[in-house]
N, C-alpha and C. Protein backbone atom coordinates (compact mmCIF):
# COMPACT_ATOMS: atom_id res chain seq x y z
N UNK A 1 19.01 7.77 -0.10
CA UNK A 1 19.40 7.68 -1.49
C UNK A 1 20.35 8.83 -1.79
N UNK A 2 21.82 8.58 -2.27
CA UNK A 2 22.79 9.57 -3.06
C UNK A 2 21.79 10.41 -3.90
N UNK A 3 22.34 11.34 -3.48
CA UNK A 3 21.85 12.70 -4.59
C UNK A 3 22.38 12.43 -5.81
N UNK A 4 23.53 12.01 -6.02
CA UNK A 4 23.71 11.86 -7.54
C UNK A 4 23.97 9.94 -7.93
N UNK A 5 22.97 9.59 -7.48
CA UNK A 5 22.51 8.21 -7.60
C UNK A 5 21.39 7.99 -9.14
N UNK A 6 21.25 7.82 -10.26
CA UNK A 6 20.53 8.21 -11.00
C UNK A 6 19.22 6.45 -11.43
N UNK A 7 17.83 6.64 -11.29
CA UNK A 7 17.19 6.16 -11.88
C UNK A 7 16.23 5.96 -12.97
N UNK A 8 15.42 5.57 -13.23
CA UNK A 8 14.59 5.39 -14.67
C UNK A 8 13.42 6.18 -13.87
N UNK A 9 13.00 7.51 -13.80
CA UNK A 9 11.70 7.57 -13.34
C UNK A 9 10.69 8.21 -14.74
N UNK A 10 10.28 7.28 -15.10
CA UNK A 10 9.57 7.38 -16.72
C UNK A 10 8.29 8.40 -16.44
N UNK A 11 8.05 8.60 -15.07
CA UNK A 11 6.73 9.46 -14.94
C UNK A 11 6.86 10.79 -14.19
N UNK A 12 7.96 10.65 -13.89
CA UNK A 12 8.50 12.02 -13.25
C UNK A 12 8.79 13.20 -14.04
N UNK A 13 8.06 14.20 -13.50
CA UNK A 13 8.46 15.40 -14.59
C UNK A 13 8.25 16.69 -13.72
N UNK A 14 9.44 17.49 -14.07
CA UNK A 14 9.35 18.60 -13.56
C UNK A 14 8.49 20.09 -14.27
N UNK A 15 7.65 20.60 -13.74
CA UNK A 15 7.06 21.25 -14.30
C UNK A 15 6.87 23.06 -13.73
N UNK A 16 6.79 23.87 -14.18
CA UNK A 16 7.17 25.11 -13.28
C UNK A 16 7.70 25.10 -11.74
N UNK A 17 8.99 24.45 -11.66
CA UNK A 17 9.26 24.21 -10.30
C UNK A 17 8.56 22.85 -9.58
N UNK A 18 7.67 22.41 -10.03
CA UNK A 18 6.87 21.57 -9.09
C UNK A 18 7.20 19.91 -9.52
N UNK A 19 7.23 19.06 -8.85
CA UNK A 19 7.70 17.61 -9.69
C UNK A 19 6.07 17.30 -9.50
N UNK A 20 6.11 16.19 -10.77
CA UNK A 20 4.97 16.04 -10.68
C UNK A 20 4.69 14.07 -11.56
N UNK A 21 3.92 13.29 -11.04
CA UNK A 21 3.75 12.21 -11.51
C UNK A 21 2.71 12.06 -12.46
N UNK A 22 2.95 11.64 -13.59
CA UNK A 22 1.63 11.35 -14.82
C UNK A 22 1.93 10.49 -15.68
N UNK A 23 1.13 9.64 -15.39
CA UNK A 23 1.33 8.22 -16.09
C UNK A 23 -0.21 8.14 -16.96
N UNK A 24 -0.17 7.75 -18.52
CA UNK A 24 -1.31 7.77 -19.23
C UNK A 24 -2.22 6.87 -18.60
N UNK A 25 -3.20 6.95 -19.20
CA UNK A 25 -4.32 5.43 -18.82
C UNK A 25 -4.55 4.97 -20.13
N UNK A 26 -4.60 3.28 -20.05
CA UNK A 26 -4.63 2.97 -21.57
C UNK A 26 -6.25 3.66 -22.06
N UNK A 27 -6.41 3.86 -23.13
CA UNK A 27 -7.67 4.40 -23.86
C UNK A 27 -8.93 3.44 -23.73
N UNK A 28 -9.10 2.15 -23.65
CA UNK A 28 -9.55 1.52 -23.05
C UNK A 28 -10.23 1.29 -21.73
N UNK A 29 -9.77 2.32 -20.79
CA UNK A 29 -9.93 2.40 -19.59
C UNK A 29 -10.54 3.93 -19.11
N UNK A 30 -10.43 4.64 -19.63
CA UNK A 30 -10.56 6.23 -19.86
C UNK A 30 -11.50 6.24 -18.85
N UNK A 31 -13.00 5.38 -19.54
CA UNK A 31 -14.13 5.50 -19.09
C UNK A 31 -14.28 5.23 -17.72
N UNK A 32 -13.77 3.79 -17.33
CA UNK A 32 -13.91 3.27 -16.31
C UNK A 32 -12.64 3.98 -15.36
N UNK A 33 -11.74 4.64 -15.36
CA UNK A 33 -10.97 5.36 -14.50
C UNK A 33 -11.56 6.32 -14.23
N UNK A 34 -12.34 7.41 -15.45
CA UNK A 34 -13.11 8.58 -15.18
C UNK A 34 -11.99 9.54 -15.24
N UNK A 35 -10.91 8.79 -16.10
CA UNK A 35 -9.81 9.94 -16.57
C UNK A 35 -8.89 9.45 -17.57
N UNK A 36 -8.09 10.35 -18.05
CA UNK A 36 -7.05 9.87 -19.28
C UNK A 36 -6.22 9.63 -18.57
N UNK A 37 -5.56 10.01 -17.38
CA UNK A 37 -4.57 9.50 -16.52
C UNK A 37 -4.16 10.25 -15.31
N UNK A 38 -3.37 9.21 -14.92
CA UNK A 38 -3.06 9.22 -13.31
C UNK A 38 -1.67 10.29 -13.18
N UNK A 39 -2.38 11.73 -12.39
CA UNK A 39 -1.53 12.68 -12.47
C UNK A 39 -1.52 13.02 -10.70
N UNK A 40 -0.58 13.21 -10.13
CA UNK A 40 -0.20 13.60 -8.74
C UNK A 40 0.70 14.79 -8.79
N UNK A 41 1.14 15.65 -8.07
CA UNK A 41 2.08 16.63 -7.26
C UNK A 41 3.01 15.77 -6.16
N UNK A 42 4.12 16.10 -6.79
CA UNK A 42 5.25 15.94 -5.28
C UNK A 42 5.32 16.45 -5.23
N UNK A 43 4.62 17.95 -5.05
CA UNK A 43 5.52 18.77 -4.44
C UNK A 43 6.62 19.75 -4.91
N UNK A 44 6.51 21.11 -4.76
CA UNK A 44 7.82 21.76 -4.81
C UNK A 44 8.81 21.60 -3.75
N UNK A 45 10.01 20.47 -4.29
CA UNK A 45 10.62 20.11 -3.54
C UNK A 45 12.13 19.82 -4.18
N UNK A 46 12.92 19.22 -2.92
CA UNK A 46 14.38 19.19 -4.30
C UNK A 46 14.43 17.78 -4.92
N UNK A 47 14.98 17.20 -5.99
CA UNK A 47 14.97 15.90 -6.65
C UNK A 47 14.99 14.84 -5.19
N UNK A 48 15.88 15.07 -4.69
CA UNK A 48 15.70 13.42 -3.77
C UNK A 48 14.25 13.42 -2.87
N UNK A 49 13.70 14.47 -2.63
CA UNK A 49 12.53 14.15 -1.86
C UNK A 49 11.44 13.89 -3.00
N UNK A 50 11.47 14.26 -4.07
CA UNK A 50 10.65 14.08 -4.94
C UNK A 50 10.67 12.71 -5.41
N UNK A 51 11.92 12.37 -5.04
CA UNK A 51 12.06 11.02 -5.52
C UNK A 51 11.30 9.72 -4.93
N UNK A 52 11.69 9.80 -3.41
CA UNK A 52 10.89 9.35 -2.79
C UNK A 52 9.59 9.25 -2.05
N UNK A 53 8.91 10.56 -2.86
CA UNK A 53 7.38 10.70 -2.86
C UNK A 53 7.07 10.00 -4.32
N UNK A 54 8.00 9.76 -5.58
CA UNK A 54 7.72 9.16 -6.41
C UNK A 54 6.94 7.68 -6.17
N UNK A 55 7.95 6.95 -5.59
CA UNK A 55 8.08 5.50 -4.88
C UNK A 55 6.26 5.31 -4.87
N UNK A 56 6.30 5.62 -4.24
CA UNK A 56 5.19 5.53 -2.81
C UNK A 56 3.70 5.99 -4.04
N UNK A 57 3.37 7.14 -5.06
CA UNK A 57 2.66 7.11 -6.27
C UNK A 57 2.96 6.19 -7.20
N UNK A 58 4.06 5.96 -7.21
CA UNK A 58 3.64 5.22 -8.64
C UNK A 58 3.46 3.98 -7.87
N UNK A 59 3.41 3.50 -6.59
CA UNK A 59 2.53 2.01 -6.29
C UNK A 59 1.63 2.19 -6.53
N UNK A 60 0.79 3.19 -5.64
CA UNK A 60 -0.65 3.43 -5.77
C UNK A 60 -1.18 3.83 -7.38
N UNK A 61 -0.38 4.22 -8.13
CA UNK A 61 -1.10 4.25 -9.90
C UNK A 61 -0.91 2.66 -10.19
N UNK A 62 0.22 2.24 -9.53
CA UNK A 62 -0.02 0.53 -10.67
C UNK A 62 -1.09 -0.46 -9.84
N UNK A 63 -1.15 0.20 -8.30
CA UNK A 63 -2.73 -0.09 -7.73
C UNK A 63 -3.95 0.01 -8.91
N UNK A 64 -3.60 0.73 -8.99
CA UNK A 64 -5.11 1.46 -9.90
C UNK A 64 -5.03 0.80 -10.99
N UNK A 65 -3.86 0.48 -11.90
CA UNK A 65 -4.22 -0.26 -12.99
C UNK A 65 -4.28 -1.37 -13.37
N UNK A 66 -3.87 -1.95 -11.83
CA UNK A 66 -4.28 -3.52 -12.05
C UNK A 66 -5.80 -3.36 -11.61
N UNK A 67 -6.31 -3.01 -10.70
CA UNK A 67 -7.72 -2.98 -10.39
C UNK A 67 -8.43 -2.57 -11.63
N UNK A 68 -7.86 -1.70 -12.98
CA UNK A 68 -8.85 -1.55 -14.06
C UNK A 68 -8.76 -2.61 -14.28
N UNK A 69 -7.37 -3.68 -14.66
CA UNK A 69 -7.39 -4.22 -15.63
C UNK A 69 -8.06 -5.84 -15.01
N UNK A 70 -8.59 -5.42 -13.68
CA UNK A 70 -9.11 -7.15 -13.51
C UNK A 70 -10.70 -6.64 -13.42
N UNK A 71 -11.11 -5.36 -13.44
CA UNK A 71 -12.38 -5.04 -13.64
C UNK A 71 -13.57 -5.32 -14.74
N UNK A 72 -14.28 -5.32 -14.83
CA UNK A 72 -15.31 -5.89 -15.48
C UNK A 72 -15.15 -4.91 -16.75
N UNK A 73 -15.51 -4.89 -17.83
CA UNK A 73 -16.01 -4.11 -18.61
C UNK A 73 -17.49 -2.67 -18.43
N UNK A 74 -17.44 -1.78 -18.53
CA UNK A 74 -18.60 -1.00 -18.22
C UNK A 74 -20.12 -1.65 -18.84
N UNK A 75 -20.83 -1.45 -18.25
CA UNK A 75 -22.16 -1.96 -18.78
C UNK A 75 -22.90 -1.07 -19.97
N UNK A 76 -22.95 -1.46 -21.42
CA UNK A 76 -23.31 0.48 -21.94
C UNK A 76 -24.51 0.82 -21.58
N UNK A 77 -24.31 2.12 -21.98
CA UNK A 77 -25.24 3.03 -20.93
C UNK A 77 -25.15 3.78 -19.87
N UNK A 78 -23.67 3.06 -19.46
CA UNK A 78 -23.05 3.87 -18.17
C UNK A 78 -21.86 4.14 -17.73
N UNK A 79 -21.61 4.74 -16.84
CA UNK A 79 -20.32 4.92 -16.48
C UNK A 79 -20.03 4.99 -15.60
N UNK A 80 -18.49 3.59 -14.83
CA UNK A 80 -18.34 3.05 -13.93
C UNK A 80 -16.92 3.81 -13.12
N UNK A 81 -16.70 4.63 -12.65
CA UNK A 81 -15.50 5.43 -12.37
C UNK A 81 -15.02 4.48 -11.06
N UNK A 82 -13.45 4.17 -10.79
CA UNK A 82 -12.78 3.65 -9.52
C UNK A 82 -12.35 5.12 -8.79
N UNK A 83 -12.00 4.30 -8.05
CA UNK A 83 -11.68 5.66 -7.08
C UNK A 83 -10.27 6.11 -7.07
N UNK A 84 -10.00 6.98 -8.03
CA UNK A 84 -8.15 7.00 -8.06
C UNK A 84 -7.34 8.17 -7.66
N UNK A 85 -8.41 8.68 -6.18
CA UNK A 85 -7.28 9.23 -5.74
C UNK A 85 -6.29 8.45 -4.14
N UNK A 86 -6.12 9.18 -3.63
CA UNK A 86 -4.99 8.85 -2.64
C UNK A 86 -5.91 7.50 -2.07
């Protein structure tokens, strides 16, 4: 990928040097994710490698939110966490 090739990365954010992926979780789901949202590290690295460590997370987060969203509802009384890391 051109270094000065530019895309939409809506979850990419650079943060003291470090890029980093964080995508909310709908509020709905909080419980059953066992978080407000899906946050990763690429890495202190330069934009194009970050870029394409992007790729490769944000499959595995829209992994995760289709698996909330075909999941059952929690049973009350409890709390059902998926497994959302790597």
């Amino acid at each position: 990928m051109a270094a000065s090739s530019r895309f939409a990365a809506r979850y990419l954010q650079l943060r003291t040097g470090m890029y980093v992926y964080r995508q909310a979780t709908l509020e709905r789901w909080h419980k059953l994710a066992g978080k407000r949202e899906f946050k990763e590290s690429l890495g202190p690295s330069d934009q194009e490698t970050a870029t394409v460590r992007y790729f490769a997370v944000h499959a595995r987060a829209e992994a995760l939110f289709q698996n909330l969203k075909m999941a059952s509802p929690p049973t009350p009384g409890t709390t059902h966490r998926l497994n959302c890391s790597r």
